[in-house]
C-alpha atoms as a PDB file:
ATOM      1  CA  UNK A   1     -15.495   7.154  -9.755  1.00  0.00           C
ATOM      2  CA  UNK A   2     -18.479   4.937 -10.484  1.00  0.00           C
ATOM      3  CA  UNK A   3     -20.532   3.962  -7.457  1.00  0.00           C
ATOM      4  CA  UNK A   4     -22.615   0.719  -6.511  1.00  0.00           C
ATOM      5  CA  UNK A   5     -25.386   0.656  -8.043  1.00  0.00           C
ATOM      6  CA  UNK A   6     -24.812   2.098 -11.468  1.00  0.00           C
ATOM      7  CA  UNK A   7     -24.844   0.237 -14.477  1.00  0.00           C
ATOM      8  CA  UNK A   8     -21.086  -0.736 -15.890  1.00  0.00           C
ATOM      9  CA  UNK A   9     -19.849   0.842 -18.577  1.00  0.00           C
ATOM     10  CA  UNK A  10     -20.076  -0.528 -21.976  1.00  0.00           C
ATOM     11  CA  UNK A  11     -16.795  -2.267 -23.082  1.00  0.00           C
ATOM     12  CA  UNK A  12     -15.110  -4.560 -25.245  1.00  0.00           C
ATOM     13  CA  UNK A  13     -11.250  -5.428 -24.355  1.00  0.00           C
ATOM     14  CA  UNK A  14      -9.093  -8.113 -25.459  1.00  0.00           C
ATOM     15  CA  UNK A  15      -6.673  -9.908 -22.957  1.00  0.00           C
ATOM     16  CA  UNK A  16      -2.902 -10.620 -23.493  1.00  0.00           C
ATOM     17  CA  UNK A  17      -4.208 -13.927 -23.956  1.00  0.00           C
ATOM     18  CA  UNK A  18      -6.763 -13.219 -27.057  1.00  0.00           C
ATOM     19  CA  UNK A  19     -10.175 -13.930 -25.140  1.00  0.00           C
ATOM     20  CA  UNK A  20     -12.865 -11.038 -25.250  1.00  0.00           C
ATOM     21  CA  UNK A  21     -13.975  -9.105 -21.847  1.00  0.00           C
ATOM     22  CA  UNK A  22     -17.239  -7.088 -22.286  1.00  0.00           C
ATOM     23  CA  UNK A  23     -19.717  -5.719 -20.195  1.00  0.00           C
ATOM     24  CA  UNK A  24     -22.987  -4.553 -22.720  1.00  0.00           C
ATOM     25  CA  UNK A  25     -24.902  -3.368 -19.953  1.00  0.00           C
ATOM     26  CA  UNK A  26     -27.437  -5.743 -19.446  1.00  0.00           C
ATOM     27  CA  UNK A  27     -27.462  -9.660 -17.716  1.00  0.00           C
ATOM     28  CA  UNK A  28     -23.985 -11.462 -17.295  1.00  0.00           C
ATOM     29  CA  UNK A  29     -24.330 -15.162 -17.090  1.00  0.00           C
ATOM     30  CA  UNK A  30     -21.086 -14.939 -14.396  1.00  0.00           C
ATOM     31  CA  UNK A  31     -20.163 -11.901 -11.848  1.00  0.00           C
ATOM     32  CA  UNK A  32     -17.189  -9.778 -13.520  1.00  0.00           C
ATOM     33  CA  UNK A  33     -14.075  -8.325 -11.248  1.00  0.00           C
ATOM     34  CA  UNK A  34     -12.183  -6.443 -12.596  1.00  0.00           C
ATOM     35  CA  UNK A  35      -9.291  -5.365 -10.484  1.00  0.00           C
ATOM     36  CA  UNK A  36      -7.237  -2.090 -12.147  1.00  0.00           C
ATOM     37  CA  UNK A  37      -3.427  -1.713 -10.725  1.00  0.00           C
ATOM     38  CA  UNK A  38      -0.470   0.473 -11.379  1.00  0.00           C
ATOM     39  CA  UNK A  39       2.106  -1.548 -13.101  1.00  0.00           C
ATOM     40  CA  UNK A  40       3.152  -5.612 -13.554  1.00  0.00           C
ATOM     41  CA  UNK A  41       6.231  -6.902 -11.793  1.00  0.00           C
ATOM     42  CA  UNK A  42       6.430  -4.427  -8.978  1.00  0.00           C
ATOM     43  CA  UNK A  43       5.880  -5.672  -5.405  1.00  0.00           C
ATOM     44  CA  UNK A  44       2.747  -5.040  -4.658  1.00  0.00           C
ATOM     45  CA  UNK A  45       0.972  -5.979  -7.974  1.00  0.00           C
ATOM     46  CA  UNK A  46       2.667  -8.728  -7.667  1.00  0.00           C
ATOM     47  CA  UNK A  47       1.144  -9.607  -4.166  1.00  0.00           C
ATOM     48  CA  UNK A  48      -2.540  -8.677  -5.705  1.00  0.00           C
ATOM     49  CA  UNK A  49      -1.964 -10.757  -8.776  1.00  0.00           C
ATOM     50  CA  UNK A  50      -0.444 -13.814  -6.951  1.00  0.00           C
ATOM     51  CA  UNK A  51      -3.286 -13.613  -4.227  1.00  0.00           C
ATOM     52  CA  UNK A  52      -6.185 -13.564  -6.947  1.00  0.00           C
ATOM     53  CA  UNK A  53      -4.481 -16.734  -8.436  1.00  0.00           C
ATOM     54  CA  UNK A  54      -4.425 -18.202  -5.322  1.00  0.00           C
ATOM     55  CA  UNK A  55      -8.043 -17.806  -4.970  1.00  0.00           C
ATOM     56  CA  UNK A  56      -8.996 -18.412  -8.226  1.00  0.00           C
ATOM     57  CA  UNK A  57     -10.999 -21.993  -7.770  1.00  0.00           C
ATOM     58  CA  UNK A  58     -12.730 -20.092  -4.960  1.00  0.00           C
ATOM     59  CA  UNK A  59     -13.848 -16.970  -7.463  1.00  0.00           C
ATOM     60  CA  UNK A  60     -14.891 -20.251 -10.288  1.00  0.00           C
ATOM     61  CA  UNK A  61     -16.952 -21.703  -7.690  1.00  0.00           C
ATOM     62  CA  UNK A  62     -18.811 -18.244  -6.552  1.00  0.00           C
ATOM     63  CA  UNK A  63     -19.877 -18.019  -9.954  1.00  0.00           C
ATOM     64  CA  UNK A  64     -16.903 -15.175 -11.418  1.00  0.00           C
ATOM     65  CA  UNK A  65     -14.379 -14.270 -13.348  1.00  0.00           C
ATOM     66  CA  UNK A  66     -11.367 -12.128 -12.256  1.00  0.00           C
ATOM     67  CA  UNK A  67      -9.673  -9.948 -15.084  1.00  0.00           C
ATOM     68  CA  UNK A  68      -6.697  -7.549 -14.332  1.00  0.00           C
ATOM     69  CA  UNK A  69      -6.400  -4.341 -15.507  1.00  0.00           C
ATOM     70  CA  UNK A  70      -3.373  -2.064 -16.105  1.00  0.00           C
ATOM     71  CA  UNK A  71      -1.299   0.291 -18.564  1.00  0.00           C
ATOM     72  CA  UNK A  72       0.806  -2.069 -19.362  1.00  0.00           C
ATOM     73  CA  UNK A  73       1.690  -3.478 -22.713  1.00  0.00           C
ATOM     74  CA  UNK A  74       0.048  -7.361 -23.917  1.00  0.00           C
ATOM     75  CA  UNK A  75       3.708  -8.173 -24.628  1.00  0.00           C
ATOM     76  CA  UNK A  76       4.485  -7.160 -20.780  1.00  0.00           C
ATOM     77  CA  UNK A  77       1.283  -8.591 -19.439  1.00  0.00           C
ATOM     78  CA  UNK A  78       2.340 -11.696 -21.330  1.00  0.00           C
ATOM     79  CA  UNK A  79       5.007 -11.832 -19.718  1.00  0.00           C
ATOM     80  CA  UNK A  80       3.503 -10.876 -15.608  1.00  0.00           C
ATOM     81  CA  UNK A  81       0.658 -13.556 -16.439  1.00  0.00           C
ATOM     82  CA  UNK A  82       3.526 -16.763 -17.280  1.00  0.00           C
ATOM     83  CA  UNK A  83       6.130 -15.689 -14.848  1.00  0.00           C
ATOM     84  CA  UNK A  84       3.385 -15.841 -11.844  1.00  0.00           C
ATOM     85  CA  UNK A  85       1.118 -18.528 -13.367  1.00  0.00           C
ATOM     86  CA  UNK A  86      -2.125 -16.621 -13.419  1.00  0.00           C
ATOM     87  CA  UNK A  87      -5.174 -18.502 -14.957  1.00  0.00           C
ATOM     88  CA  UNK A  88      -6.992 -15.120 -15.574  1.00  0.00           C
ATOM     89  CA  UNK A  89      -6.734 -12.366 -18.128  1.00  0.00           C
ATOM     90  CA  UNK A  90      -5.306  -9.413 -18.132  1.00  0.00           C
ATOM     91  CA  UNK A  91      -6.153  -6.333 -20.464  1.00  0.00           C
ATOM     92  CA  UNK A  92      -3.748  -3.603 -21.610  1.00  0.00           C
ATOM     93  CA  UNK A  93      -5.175  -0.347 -21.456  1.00  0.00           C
ATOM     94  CA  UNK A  94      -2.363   1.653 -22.621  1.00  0.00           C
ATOM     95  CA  UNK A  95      -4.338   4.775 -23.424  1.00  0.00           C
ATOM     96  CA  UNK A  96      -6.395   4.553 -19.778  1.00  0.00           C
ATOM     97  CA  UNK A  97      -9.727   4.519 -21.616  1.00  0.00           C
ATOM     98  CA  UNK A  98     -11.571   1.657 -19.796  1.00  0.00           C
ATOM     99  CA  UNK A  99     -10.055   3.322 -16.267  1.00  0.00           C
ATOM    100  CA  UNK A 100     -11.471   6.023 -17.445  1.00  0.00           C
ATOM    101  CA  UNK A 101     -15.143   4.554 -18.246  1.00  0.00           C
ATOM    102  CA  UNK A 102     -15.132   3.199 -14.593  1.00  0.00           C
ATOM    103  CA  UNK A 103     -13.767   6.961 -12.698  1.00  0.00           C
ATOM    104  CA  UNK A 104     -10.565   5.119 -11.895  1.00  0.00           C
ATOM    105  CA  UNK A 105      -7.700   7.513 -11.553  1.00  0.00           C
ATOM    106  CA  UNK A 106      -4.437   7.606 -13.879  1.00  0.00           C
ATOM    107  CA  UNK A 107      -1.443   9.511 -13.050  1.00  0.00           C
ATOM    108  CA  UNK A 108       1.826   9.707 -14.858  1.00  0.00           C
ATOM    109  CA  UNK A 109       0.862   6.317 -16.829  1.00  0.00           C
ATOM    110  CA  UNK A 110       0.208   4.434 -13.751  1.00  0.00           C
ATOM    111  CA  UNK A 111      -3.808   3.261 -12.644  1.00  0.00           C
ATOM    112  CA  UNK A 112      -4.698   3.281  -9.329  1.00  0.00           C
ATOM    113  CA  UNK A 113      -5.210   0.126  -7.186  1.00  0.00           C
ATOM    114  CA  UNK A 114      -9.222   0.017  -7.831  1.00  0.00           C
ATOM    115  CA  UNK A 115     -11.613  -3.011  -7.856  1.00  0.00           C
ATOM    116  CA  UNK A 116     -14.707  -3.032  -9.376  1.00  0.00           C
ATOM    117  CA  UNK A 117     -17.340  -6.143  -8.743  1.00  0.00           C
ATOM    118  CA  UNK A 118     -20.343  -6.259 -11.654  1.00  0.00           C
ATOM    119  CA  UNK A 119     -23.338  -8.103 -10.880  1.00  0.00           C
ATOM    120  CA  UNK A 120     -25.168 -10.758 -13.293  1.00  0.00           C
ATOM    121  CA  UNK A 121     -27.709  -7.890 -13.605  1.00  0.00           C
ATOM    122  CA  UNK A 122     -25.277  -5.547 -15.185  1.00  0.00           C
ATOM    123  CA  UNK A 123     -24.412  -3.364 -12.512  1.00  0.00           C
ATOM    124  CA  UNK A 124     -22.126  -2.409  -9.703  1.00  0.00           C
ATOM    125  CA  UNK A 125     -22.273  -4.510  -7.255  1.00  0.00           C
ATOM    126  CA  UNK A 126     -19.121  -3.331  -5.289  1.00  0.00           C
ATOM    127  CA  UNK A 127     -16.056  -0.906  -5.704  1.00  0.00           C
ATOM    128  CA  UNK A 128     -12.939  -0.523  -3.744  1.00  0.00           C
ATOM    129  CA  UNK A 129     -10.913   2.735  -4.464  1.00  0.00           C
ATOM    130  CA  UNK A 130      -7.511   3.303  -2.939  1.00  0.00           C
ATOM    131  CA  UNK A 131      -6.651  -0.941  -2.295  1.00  0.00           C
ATOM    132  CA  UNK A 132      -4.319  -2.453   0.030  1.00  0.00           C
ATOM    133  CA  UNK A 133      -2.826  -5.360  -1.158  1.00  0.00           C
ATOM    134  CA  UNK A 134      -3.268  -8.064   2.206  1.00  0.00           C
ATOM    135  CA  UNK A 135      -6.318  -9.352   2.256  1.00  0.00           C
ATOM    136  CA  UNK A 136      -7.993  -7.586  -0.612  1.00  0.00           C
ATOM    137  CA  UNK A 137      -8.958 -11.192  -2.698  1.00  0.00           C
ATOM    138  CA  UNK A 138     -10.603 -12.436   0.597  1.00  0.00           C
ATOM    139  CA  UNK A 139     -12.277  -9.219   0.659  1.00  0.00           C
ATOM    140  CA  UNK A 140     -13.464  -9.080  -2.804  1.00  0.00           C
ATOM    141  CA  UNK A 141     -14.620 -13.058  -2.546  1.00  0.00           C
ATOM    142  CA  UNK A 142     -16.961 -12.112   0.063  1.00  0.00           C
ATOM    143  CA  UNK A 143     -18.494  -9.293  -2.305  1.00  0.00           C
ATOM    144  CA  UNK A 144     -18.610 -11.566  -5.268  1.00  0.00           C
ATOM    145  CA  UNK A 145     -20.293 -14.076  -3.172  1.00  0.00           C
ATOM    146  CA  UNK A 146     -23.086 -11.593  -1.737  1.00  0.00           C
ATOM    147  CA  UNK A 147     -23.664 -10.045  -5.430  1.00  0.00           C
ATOM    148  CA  UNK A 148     -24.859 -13.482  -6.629  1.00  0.00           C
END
């Protein structure tokens, strides 16, 4: 798994709502989280999503942007992203590849629950392997707000 400290991957991914995610490796004008999780609908994905839209003034005004990651489908994360309201992207990675970029495991089709903070300077700033659900936005606001 990638490690604080490292430079992100490079990446380009598109969001079931058309907008463009990319990390080129160098300066970001706004801190990046991007929070990978098993599978939209179920319980506790639910929770995570619902919690990071309930936060997500709070993540505007730290200066970030909060993008979910999964293997589901666009036409399913359509779906996740209008029956919860969420004002953030999401990013179907079907075939696991950006997991993959960042270390995050992927077993039987399902990502595990891994954030991953990147810094305006390109890099690392924070990961969480291995999430649990209650109180992980709070948790990931702090780190968003000390990686400024």
């Amino acid at each position: 798994m990638i490690a604080a400290g490292e430079a992100a991957p490079r990446f380009r991914a598109t969001t079931h709502e058309g907008s463009a995610v990319e990390s080129d490796g160098g300066a970001r004008s706004r801190v990046l989280v991007l929070y990978f999780y098993p599978r939209d609908e179920t319980p506790g994905c639910t929770r995570e999503a619902c919690s990071f839209r309930d936060a997500y003034s709070a993540y505007g005004e730290a200066g970030a942007d909060v993008v979910g990651v999964s293997t589901d489908s666009a036409e399913a994360h359509r779906g996740f992203a209008q029956h919860h309201r969420l004002p953030f992207g999401l990013i179907a990675d079907t075939d696991g590849r950006l997991a993959g970029a960042f270390g995050v495991p992927v077993s039987s089709g399902y990502t595990a629950r891994t954030t991953v903070v990147i810094g305006r300077d390109g890099r690392v700033a924070r990961v969480f392997p291995n999430v649990r659900v209650d109180g992980h936005s709070d948790e990931v606001l702090a780190a968003v707000r000390a990686a400024r």
